[in-house]
Protein backbone atom coordinates (compact mmCIF):
# COMPACT_ATOMS: atom_id res chain seq x y z
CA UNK A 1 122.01 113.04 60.77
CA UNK A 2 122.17 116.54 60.61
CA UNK A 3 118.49 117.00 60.12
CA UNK A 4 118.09 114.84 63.25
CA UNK A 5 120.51 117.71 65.27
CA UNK A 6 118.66 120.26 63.64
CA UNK A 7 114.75 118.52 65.17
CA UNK A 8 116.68 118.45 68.67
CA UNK A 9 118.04 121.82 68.75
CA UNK A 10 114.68 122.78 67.81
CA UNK A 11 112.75 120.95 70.14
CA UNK A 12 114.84 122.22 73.13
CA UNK A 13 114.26 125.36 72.14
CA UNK A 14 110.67 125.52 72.24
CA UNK A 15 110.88 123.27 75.39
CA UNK A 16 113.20 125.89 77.08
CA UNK A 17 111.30 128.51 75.71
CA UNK A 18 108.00 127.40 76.69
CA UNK A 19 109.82 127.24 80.16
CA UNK A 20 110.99 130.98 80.23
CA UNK A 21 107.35 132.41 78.95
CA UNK A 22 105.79 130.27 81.90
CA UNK A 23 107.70 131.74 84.48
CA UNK A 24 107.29 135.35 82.99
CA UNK A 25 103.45 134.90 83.09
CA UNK A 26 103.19 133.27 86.18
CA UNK A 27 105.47 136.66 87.37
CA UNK A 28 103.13 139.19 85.74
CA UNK A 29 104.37 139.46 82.43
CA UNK A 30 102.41 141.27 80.51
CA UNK A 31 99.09 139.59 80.00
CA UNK A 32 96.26 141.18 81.32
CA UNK A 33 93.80 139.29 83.84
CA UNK A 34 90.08 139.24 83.88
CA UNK A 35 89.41 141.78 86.61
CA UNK A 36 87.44 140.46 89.73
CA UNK A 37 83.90 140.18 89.78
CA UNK A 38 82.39 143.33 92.00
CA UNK A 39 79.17 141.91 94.22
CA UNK A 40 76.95 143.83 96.57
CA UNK A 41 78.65 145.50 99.87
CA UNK A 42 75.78 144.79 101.79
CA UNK A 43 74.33 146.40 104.91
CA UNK A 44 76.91 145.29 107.64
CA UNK A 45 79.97 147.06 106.12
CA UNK A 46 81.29 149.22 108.97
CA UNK A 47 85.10 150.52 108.44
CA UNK A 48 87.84 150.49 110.62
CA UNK A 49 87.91 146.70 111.36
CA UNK A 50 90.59 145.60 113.23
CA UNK A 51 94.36 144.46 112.04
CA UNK A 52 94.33 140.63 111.89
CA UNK A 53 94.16 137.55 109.94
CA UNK A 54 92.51 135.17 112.22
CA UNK A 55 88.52 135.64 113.29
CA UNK A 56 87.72 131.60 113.78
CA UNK A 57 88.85 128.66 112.85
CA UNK A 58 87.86 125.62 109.96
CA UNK A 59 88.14 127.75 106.96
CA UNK A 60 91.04 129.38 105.70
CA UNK A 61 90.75 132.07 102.61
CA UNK A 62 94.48 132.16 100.51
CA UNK A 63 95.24 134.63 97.17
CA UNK A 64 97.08 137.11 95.46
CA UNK A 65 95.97 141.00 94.84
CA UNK A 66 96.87 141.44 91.40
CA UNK A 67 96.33 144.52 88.76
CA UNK A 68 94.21 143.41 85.70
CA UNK A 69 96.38 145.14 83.40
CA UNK A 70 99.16 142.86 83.72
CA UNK A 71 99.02 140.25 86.56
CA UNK A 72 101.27 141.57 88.25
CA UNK A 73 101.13 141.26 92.14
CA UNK A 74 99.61 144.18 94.21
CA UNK A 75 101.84 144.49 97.62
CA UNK A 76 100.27 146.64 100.64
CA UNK A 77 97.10 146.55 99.35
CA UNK A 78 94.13 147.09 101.66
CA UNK A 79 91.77 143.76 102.33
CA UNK A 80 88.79 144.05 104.47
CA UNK A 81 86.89 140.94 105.23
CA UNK A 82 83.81 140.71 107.51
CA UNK A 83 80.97 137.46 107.74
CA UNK A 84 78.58 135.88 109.98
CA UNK A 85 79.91 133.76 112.91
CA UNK A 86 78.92 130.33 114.23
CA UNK A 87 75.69 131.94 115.34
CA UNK A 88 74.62 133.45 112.01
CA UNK A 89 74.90 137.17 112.83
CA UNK A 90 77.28 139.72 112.04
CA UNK A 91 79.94 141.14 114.51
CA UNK A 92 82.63 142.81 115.22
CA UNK A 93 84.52 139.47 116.07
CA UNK A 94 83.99 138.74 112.61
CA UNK A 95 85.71 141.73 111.00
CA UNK A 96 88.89 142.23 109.85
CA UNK A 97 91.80 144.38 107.73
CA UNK A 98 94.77 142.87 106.52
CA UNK A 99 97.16 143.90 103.99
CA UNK A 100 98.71 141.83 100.92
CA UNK A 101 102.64 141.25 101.08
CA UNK A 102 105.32 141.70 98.88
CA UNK A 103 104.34 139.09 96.19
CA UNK A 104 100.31 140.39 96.78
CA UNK A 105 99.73 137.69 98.45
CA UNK A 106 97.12 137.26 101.78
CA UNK A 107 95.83 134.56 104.11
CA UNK A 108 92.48 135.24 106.26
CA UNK A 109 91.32 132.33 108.29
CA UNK A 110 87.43 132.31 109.83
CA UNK A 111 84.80 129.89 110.55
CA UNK A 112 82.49 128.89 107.94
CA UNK A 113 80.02 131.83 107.55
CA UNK A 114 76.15 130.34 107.87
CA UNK A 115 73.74 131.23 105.24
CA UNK A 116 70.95 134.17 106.14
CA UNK A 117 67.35 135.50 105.36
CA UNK A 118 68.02 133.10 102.31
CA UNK A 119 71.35 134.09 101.38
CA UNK A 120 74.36 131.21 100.83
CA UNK A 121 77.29 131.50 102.86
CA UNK A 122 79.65 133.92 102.05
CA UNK A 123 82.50 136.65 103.02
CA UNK A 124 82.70 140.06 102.37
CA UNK A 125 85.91 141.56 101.08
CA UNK A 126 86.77 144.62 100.47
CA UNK A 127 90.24 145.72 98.27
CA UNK A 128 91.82 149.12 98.16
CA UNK A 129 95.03 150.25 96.74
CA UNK A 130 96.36 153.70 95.66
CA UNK A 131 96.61 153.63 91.99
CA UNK A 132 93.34 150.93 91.75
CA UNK A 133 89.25 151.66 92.00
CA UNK A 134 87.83 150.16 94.98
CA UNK A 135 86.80 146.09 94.54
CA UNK A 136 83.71 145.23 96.43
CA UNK A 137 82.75 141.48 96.25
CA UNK A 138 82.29 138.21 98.13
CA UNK A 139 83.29 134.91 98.47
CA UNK A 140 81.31 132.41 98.35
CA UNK A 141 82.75 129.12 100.26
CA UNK A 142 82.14 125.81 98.96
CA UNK A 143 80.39 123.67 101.65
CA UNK A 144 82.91 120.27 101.35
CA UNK A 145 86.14 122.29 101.49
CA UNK A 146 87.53 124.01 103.98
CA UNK A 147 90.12 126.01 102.07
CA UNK A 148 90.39 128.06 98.94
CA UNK A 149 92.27 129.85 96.90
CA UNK A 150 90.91 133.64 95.47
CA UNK A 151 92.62 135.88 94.01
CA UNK A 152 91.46 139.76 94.27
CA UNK A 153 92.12 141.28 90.52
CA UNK A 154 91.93 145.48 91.05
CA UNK A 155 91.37 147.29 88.04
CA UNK A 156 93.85 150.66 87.75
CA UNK A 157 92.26 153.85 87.84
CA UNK A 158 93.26 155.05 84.53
């Protein structure tokens, strides 16, 4: 009998322990993350895009900025998207700057960007934070959804 106590108060230990090291991972606990992979800026970066989330409708871009040194959430970072509109071509309707929140996370909605001179769709971004070297890199939608999730890893300067 006691051996049977002594399996139980072992399993709910793991169980509940298991429980507490999820949570602490899922918070940025110490594990590093696999930094972001940087892709070409391209020729129709221009700064200074507007302050907004919204530049279209049907697609909506979710994630969390995140350091790759420990997962742990980026607030106020710097995101700059810009992509082609409905018509194929690159505007300044289709640029924008937002900034993560508190938890480092961010929500850009836009149309579907249309492919190019051969290229698949895709959106720019851009991520900047003090303490973190600039991520250039893109997005690249998949054509039967018209959501997804990406999170923006920045690697720290040091």
């Amino acid at each position: 009998m006691k051996r049977m106590h002594l399996v139980i108060l072992l399993t709910v230990f793991v169980v509940v322990g298991s429980i507490f090291i999820g949570e602490a991972h899922s918070a940025g606990g110490g594990e590093a993350c696999e930094p972001t992979q940087a892709d070409q800026l391209g020729p129709f970066y221009r700064p200074g895009a507007p302050e907004r989330s919204v530049v279209g409708a049907g697609y909506i871009l979710t994630g969390t900025v995140k350091s790759s040194r420990d997962c742990a959430p980026v607030h106020n970072a710097k995101i700059e998207f810009w992509l082609t509109g409905p018509d194929g071509n690159y505007g300044d309707a289709y640029r924008a700057t937002l900034y993560s929140d508190r938890a480092g996370s961010y929500r850009f909605e836009s149309n579907k960007p249309k492919p190019y001179f051969g290229r698949p769709p895709h959106i720019h971004v851009r991520v900047s934070s003090d303490g973190f070297k600039v991520l250039v890199t893109q997005h690249y939608p998949d054509p039967n959804m018209i959501s997804d999730v990406f999170d923006l890893v920045l690697v720290p300067v040091q």
